[in-house]
C-alpha atoms as a PDB file:
ATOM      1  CA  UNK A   1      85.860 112.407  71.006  1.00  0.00           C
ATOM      2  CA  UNK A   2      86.350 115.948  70.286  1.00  0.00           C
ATOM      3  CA  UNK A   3      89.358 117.676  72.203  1.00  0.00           C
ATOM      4  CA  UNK A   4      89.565 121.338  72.391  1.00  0.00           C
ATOM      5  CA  UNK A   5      92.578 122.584  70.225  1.00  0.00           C
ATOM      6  CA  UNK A   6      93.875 124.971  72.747  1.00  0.00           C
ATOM      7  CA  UNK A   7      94.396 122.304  74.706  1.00  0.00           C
ATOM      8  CA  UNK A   8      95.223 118.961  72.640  1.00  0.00           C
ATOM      9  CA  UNK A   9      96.639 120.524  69.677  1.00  0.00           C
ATOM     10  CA  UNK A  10      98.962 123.306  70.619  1.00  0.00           C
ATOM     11  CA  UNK A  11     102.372 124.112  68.936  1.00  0.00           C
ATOM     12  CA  UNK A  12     105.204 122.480  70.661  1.00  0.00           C
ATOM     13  CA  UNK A  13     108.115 124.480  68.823  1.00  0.00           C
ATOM     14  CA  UNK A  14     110.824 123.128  71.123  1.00  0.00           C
ATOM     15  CA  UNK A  15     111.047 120.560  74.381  1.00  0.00           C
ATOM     16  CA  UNK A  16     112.924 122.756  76.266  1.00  0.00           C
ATOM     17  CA  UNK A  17     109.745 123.611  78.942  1.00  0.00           C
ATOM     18  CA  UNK A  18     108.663 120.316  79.025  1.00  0.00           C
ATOM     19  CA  UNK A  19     112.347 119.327  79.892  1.00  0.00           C
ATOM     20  CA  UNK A  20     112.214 122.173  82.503  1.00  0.00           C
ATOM     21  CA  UNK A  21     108.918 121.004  84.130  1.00  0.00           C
ATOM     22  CA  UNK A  22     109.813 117.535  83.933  1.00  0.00           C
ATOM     23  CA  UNK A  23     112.508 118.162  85.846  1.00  0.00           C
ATOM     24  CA  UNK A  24     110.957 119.743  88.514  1.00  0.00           C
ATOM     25  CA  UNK A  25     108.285 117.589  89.038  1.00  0.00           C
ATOM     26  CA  UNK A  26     111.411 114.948  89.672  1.00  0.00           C
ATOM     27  CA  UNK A  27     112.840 117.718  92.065  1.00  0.00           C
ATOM     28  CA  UNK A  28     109.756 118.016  94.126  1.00  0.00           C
ATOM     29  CA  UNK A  29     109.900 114.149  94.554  1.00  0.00           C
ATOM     30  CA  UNK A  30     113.482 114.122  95.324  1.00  0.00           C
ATOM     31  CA  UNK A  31     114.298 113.047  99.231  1.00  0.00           C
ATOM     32  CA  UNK A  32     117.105 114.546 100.931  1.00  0.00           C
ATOM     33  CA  UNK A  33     118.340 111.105 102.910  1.00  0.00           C
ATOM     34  CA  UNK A  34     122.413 111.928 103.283  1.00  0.00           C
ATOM     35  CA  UNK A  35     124.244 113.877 106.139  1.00  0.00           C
ATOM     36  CA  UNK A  36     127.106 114.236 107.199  1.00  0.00           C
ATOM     37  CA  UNK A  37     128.786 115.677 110.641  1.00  0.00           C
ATOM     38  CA  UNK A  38     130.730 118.700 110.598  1.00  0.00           C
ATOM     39  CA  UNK A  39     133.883 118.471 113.097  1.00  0.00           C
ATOM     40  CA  UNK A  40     131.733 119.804 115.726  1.00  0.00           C
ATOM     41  CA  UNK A  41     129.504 117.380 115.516  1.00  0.00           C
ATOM     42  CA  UNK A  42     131.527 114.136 115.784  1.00  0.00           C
ATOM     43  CA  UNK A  43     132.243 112.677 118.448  1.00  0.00           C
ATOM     44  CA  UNK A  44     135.343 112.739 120.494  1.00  0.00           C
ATOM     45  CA  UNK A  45     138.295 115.280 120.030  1.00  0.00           C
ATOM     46  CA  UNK A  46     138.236 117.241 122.827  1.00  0.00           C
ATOM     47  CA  UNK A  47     141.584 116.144 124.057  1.00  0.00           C
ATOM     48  CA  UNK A  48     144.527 118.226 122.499  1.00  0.00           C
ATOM     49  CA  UNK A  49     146.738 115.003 120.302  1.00  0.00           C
ATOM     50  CA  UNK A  50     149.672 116.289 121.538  1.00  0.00           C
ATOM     51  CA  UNK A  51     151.736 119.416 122.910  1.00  0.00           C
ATOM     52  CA  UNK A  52     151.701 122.331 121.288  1.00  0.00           C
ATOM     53  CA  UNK A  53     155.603 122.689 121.513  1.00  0.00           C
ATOM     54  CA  UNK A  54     158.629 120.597 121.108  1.00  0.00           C
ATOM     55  CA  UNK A  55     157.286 117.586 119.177  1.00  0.00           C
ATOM     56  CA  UNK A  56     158.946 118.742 115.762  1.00  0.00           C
ATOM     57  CA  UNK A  57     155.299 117.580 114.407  1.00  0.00           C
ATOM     58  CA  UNK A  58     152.657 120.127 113.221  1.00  0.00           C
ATOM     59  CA  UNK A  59     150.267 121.736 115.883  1.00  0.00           C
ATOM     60  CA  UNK A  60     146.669 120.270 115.991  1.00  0.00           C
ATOM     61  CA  UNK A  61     144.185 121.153 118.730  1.00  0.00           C
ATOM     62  CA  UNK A  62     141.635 118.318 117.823  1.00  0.00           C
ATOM     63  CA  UNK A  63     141.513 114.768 115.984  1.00  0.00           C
ATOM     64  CA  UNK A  64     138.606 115.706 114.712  1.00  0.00           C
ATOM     65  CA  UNK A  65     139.998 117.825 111.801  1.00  0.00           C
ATOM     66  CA  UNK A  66     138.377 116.704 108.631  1.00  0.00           C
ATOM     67  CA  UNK A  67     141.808 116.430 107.076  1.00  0.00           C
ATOM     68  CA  UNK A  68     142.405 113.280 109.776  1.00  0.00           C
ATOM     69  CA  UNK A  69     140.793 109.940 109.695  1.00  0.00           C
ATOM     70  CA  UNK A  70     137.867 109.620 111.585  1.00  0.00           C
ATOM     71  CA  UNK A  71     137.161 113.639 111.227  1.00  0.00           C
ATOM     72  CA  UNK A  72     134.214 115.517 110.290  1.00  0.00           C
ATOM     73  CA  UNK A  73     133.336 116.220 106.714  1.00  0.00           C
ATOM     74  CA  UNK A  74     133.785 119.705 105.154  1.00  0.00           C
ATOM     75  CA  UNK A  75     131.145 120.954 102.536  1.00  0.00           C
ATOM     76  CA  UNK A  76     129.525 117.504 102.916  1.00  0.00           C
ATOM     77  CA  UNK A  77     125.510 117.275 102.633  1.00  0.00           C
ATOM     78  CA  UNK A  78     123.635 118.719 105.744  1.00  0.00           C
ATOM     79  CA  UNK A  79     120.020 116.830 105.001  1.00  0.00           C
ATOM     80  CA  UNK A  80     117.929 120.235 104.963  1.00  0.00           C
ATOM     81  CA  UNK A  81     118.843 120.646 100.930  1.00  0.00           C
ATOM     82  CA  UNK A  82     115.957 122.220  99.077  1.00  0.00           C
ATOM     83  CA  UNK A  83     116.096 120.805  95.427  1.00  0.00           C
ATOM     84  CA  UNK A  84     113.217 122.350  94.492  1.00  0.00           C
ATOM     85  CA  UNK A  85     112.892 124.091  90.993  1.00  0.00           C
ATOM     86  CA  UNK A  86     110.799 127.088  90.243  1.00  0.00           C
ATOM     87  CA  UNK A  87     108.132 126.816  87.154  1.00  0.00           C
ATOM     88  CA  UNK A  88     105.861 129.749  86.649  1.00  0.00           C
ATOM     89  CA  UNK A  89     102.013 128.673  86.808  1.00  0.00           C
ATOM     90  CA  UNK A  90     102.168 129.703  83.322  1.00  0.00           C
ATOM     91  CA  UNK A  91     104.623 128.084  82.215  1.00  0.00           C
ATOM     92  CA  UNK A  92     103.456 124.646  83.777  1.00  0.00           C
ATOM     93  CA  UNK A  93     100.153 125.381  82.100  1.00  0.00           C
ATOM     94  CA  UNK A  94     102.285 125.581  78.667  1.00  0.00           C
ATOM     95  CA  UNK A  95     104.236 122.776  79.485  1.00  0.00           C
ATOM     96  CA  UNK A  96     100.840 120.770  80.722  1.00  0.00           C
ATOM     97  CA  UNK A  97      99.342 121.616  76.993  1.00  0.00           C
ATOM     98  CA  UNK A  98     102.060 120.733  75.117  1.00  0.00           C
ATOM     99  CA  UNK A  99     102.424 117.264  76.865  1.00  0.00           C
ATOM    100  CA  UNK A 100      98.575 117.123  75.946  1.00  0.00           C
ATOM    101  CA  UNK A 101      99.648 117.677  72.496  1.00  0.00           C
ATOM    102  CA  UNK A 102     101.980 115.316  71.946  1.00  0.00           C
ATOM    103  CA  UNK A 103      99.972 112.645  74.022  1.00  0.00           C
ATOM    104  CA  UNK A 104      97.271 113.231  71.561  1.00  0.00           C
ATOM    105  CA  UNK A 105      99.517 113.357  68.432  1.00  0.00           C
ATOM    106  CA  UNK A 106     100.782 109.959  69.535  1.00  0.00           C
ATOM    107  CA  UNK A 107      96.922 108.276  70.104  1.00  0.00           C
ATOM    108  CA  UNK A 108      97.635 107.958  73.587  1.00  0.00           C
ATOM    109  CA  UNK A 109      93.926 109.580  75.030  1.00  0.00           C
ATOM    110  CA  UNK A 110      91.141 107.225  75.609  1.00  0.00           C
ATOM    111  CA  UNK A 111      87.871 109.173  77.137  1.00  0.00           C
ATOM    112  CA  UNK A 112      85.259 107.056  79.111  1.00  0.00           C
ATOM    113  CA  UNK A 113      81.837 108.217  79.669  1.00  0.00           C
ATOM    114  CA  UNK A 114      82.202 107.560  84.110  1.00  0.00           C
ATOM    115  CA  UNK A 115      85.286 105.628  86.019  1.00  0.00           C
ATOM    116  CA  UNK A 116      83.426 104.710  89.253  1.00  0.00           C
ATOM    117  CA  UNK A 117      84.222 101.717  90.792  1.00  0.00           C
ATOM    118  CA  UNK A 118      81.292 100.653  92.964  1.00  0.00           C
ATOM    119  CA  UNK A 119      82.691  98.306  94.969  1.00  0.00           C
ATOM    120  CA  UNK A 120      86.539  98.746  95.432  1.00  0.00           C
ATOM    121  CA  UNK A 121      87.362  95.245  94.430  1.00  0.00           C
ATOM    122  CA  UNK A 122      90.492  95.467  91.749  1.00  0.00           C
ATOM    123  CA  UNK A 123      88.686  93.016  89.128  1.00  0.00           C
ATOM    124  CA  UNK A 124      86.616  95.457  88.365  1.00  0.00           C
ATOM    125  CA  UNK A 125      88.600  98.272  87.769  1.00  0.00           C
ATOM    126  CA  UNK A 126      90.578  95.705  85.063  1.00  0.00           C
ATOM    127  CA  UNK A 127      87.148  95.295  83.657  1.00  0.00           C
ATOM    128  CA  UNK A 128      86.646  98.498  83.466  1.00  0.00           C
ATOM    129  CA  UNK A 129      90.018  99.165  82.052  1.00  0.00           C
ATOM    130  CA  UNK A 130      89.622  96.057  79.523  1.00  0.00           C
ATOM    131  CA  UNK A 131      85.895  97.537  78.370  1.00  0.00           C
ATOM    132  CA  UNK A 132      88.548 101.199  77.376  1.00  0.00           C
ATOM    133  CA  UNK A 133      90.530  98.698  75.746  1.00  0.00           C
ATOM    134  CA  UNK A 134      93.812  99.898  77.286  1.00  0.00           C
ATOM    135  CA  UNK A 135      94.349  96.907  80.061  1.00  0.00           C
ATOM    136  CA  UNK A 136      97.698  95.231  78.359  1.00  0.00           C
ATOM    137  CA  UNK A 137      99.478  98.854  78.235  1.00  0.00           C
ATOM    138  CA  UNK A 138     102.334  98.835  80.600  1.00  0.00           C
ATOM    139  CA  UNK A 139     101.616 102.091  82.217  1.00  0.00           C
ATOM    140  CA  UNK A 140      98.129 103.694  82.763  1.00  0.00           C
ATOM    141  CA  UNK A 141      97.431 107.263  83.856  1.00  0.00           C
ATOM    142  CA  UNK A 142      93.638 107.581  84.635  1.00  0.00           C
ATOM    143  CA  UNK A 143      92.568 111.001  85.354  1.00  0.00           C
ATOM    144  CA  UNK A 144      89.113 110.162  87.537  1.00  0.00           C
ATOM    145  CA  UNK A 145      88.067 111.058  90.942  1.00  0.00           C
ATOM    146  CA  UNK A 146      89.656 110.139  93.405  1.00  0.00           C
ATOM    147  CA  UNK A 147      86.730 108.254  95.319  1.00  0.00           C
ATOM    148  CA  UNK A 148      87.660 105.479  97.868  1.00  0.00           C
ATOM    149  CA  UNK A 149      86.659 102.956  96.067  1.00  0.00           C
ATOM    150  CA  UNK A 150      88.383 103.905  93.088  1.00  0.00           C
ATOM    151  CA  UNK A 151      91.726 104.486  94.923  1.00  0.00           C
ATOM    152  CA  UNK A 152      91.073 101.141  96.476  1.00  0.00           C
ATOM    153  CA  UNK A 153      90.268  99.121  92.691  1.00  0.00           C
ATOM    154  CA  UNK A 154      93.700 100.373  91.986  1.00  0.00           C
ATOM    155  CA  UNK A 155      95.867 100.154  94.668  1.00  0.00           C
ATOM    156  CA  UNK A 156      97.154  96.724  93.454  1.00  0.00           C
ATOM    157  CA  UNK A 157      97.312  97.576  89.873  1.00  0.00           C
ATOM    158  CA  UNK A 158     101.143  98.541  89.668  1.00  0.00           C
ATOM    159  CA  UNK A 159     100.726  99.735  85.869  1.00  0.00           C
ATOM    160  CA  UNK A 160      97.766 102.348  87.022  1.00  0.00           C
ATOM    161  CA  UNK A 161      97.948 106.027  88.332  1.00  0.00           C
ATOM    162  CA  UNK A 162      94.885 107.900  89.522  1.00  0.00           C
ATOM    163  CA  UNK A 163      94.899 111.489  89.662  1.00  0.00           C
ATOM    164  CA  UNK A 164      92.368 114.215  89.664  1.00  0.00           C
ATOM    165  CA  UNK A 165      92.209 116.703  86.852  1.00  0.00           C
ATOM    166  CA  UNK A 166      93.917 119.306  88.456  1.00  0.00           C
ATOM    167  CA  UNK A 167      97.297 117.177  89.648  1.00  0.00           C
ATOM    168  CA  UNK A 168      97.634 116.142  85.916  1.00  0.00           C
ATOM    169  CA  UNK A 169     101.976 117.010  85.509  1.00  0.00           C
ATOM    170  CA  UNK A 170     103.893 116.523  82.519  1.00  0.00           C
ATOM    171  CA  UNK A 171     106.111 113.955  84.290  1.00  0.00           C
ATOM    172  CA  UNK A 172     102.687 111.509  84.312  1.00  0.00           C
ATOM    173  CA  UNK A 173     101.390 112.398  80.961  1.00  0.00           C
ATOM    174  CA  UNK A 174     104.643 112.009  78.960  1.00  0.00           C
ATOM    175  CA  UNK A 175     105.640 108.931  80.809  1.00  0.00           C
ATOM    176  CA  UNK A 176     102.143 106.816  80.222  1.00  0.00           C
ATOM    177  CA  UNK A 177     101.285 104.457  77.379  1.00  0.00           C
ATOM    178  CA  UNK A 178      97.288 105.642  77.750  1.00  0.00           C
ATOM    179  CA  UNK A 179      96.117 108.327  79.669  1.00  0.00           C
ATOM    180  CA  UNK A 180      92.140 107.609  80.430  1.00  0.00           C
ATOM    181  CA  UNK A 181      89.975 110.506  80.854  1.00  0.00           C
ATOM    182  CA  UNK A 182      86.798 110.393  82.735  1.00  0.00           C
ATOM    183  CA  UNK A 183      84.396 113.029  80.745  1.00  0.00           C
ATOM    184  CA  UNK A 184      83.868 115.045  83.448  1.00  0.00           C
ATOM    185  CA  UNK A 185      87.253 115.633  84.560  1.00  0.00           C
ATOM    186  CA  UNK A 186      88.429 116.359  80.749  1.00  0.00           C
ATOM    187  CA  UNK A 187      86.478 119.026  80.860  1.00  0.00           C
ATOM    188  CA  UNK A 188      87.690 120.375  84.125  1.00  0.00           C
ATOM    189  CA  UNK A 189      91.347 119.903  82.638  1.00  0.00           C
ATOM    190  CA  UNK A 190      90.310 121.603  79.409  1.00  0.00           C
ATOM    191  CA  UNK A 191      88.733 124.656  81.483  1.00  0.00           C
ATOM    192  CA  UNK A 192      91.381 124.283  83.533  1.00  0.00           C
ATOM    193  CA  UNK A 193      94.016 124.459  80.886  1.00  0.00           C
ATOM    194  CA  UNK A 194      92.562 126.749  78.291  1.00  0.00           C
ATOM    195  CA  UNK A 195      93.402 129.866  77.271  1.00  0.00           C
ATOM    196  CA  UNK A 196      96.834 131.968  78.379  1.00  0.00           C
ATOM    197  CA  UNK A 197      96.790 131.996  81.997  1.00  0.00           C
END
């Protein structure tokens, strides 16, 4: 199998991008699930606690302060967070290549002439998975189409990910034990990927 070198065999000086876009491809993934009310938004406290005057105790106009119990919550989260985290499209390319690098340093790429399952049933993508000799690795990343039937074949393989060329992210790559190429779609990645932009 020959990989192009601008690709597969860049060099990877420092991990500091591939930190960076690992990072964000966690971001992206990240849901926002907590909220919390602000004192407008809990219920209750409409009712003054007490007179203003002539208690000796401090003045409060609601007992829904957040500094009482049962108030709201200051600088709490909201639920519309953005975690997000900018990489450049160059940059992800970089990172993308160096990932591909170090994959292929470590004798983690396997290239298959076709992955088409014909008909969806999950023994035979192991078959075909067993025939690329990478079947007992704990976690797959198969770059193939992403046909119906091959989506299907896979579904209920929990140690296989199917992506298309072009959603290839360093997250995937540096996290499998074999990453499967189909030989069309390593050359789409590798005209995808090469050269500076």
């Amino acid at each position: 199998m020959a990989l192009n070198k601008s690709v597969f065999d860049v060099k990877v000086e420092n991990h500091e991008l591939l930190k960076l876009a690992y990072d964000a491809v966690l971001a992206a993934n990240r849901q926002v699930g907590a909220k919390t009310l602000r004192r407008g938004e809990v219920r209750g406290g409409g009712k003054k606690p007490w007179r203003q005057k002539g208690t000796g105790r401090a003045r409060f106009g609601s007992s829904r302060n957040p500094i009482w119990r049962g108030g709201g919550i200051v600088f709490g989260p909201l639920g519309i967070e953005n975690y997000t985290k900018k990489v450049s499209k160059t940059a992800k390319k970089v990172a993308l290549r160096q990932a591909l690098t170090l994959a292929n340093k470590a004798k983690k790429i396997v290239e298959v002439e076709d992955f088409a399952i014909k008909s969806a049933k999950t023994k035979d993508a192991v078959k075909a998975l067993e025939d690329a000799k990478v079947a007992n690795f704990r976690r797959i990343l198969l770059v193939a189409e992403k046909t119906e039937n091959n989506l299907r074949a896979v579904a209920n393989l929990s140690n296989v990910k199917i992506v298309s060329a072009k959603y290839l992210n360093v997250k995937d790559i540096l996290d499998a034990d074999k990453i499967v190429f189909a030989k069309k779609q390593l050359a789409e990645t590798t005209e995808w990927l090469k050269g500076d932009k």
